[in-house]
N, C-alpha and C. Protein backbone atom coordinates (compact mmCIF):
# COMPACT_ATOMS: atom_id res chain seq x y z
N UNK A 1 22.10 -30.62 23.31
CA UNK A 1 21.75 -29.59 24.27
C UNK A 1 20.94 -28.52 23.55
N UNK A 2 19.72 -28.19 24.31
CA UNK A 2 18.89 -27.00 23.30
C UNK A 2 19.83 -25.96 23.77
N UNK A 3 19.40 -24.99 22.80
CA UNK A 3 19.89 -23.71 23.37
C UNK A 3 18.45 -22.58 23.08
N UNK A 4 18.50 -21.58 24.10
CA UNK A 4 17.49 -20.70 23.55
C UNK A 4 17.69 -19.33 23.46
N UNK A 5 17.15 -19.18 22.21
CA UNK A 5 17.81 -17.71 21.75
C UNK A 5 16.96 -16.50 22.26
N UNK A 6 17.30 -15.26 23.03
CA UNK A 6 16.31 -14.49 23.93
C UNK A 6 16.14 -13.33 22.57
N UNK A 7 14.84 -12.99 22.27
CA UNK A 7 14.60 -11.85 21.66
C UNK A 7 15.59 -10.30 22.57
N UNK A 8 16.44 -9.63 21.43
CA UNK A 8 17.02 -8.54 21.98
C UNK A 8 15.63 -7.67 22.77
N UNK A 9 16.32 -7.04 23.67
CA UNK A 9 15.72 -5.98 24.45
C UNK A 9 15.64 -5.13 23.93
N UNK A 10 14.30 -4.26 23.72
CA UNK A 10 14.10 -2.99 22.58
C UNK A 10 15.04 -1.90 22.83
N UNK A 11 15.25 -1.34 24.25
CA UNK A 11 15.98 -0.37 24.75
C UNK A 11 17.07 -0.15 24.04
N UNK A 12 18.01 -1.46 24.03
CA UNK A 12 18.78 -1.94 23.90
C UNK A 12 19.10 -2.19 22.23
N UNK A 13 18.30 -2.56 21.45
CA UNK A 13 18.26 -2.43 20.00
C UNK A 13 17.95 -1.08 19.45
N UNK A 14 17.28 -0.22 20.36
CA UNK A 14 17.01 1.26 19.66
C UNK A 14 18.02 2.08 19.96
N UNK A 15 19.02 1.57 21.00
CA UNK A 15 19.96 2.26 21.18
C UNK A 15 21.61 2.11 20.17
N UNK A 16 21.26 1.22 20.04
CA UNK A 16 22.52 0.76 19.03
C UNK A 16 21.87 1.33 17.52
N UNK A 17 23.33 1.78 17.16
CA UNK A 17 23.37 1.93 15.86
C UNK A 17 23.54 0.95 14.55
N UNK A 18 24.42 -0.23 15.19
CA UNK A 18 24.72 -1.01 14.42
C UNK A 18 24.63 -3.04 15.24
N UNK A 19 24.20 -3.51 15.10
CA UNK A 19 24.09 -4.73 15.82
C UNK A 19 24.74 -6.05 14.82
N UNK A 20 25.25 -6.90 15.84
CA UNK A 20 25.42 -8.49 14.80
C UNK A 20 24.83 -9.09 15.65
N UNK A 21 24.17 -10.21 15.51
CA UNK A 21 23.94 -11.49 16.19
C UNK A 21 25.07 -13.05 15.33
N UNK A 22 25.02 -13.65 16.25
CA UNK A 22 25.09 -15.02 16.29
C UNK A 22 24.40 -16.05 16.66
N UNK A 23 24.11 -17.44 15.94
CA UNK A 23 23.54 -18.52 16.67
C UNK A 23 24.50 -20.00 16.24
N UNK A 24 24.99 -20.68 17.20
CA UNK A 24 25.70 -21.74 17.00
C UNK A 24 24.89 -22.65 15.54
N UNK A 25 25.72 -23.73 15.39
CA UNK A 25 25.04 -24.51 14.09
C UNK A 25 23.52 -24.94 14.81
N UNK A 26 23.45 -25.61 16.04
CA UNK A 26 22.41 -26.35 16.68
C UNK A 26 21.01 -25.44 16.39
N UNK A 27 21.41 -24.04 16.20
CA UNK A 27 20.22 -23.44 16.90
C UNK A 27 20.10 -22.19 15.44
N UNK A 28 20.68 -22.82 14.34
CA UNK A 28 20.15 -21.93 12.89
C UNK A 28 18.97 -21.61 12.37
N UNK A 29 17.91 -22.57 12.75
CA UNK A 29 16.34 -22.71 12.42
C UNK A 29 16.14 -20.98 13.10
N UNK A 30 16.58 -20.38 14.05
CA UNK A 30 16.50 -19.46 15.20
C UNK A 30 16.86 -18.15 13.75
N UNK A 31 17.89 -18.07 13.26
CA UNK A 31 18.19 -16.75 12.51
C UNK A 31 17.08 -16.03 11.81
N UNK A 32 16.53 -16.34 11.01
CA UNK A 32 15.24 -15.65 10.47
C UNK A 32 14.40 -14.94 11.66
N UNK A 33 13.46 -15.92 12.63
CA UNK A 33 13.47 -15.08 13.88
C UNK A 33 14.45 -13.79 14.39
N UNK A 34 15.62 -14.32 14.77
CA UNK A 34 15.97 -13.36 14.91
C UNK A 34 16.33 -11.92 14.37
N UNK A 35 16.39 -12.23 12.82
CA UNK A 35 16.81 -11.26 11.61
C UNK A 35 15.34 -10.52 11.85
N UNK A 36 14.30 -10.97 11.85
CA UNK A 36 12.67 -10.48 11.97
C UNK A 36 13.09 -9.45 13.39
N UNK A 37 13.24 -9.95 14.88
CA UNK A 37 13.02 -9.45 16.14
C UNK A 37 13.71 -7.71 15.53
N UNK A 38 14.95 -7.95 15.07
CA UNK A 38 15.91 -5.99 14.51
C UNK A 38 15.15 -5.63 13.53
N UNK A 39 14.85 -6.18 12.49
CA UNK A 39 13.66 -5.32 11.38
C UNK A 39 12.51 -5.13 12.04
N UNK A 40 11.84 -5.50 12.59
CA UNK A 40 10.83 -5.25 13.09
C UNK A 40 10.96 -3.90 14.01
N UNK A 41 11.99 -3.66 14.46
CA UNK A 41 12.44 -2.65 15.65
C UNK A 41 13.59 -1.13 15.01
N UNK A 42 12.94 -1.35 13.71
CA UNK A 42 13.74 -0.48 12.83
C UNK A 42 15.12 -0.46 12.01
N UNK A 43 15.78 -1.59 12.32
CA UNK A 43 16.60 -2.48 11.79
C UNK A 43 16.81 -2.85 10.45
N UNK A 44 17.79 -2.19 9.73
CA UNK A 44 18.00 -2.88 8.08
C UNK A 44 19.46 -3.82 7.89
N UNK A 45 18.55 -5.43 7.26
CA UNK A 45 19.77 -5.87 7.58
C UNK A 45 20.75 -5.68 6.38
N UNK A 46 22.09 -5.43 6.75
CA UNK A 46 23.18 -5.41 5.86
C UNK A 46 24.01 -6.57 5.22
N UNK A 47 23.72 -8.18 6.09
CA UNK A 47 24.29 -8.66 5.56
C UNK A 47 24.28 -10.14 6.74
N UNK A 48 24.13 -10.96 5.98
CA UNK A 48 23.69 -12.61 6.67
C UNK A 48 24.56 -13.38 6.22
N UNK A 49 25.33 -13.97 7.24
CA UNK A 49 26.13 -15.76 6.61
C UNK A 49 25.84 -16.74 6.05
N UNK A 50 26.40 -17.06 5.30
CA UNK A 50 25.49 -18.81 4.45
C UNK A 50 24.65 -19.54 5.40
N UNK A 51 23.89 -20.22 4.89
CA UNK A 51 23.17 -21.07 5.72
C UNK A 51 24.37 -22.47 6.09
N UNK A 52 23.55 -22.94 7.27
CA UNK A 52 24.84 -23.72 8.06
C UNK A 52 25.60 -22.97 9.18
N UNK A 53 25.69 -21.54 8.97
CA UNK A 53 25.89 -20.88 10.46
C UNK A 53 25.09 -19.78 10.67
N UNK A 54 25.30 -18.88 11.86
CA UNK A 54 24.02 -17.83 11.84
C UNK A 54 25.05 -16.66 12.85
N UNK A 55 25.46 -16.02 10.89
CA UNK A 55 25.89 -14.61 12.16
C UNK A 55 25.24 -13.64 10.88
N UNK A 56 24.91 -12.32 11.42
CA UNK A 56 24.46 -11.24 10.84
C UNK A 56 24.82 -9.87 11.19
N UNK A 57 24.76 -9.07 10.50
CA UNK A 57 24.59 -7.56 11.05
C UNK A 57 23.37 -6.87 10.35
N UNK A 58 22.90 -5.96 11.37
CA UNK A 58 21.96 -5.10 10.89
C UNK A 58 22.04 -3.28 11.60
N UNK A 59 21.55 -2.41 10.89
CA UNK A 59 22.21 -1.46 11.19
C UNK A 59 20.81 -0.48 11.38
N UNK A 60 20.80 0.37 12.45
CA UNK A 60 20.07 0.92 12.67
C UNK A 60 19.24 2.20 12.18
N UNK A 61 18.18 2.54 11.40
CA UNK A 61 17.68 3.47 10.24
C UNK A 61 16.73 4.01 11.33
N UNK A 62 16.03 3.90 11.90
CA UNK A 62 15.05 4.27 12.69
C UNK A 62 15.75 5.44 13.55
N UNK A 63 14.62 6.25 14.83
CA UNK A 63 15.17 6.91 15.75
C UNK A 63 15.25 6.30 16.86
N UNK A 64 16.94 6.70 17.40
CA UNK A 64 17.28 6.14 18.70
C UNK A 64 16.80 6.26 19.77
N UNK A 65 16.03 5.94 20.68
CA UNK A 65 15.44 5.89 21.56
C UNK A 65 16.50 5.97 23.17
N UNK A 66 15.92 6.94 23.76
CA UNK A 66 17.41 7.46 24.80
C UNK A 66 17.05 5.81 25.94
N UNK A 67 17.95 5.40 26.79
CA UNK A 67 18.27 4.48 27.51
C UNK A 67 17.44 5.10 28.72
N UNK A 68 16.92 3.73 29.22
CA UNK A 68 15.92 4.01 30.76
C UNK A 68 17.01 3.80 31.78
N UNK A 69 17.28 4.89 33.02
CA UNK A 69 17.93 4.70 33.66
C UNK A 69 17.50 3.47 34.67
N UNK A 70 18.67 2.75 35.55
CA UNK A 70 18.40 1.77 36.02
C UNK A 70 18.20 0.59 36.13
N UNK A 71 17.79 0.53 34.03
CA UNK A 71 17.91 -0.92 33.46
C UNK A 71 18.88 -1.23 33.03
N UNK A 72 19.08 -2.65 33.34
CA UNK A 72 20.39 -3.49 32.99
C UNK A 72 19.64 -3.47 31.25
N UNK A 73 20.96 -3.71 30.21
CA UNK A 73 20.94 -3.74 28.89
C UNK A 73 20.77 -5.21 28.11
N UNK A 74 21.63 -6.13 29.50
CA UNK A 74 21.48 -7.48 28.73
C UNK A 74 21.83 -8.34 29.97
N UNK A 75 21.95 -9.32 29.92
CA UNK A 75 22.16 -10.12 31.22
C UNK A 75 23.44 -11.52 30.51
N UNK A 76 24.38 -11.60 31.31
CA UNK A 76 25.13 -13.06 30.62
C UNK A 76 24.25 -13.99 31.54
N UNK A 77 24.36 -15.54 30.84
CA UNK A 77 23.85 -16.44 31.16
C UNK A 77 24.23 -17.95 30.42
N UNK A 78 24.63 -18.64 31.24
CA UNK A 78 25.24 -20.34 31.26
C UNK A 78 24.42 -20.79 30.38
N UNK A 79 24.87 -21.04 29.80
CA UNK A 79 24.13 -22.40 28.25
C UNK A 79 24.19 -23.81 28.74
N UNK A 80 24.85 -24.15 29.91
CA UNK A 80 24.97 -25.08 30.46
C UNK A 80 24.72 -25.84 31.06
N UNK A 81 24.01 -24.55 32.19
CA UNK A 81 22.56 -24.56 33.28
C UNK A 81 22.26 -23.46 33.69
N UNK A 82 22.24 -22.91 32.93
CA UNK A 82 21.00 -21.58 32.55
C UNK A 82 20.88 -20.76 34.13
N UNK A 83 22.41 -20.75 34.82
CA UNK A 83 22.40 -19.86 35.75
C UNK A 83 23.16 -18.78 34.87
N UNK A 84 22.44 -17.48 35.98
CA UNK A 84 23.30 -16.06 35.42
C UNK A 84 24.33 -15.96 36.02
N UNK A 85 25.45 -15.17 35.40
CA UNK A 85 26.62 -15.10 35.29
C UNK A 85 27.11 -13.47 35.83
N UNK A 86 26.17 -12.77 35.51
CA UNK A 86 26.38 -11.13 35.86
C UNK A 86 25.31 -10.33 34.91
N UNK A 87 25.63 -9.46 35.50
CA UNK A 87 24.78 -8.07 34.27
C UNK A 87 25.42 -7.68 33.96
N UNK A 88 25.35 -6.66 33.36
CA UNK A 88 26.04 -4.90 32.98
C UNK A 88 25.11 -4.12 32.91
């Protein structure tokens, strides 16, 4: 089963101070990308899992950028069949 990993939402990364990601074993080729999408967005990472799994944290150095009212932050969504599940 592919899985696809969504670049974080900037709002949403400038607002956090501190972030982790995860990516199952299937979808590790994906971490570097993703370690790139938070550095790129002001992001220093603190610290990456062996290769073979893909979890990280990175912590936010840049300025926080205040939240747009109205926008949802992230959306859940089925890996299964890629229906949504809810917002927040």
């Amino acid at each position: 089963m592919a899985r696809r990993v969504r670049r974080p939402r900037s709002r949403l990364a400038q607002r956090l101070r501190s972030c982790s990601s995860a990516s199952g074993r299937h979808s590790t080729p994906a971490v570097p990308q993703v370690c790139r999408w938070f550095e790129d967005r002001g992001y220093d990472r603190e610290w990456l899992s062996e290769p073979g799994t893909g979890y990280g944290v990175h912590r936010l150095t840049g300025t926080p950028q205040p939240m747009v009212a109205g926008r949802h932050m992230f959306t859940f969504t089925r890996h299964d069949k890629g229906q949504a599940l809810g917002e927040v």
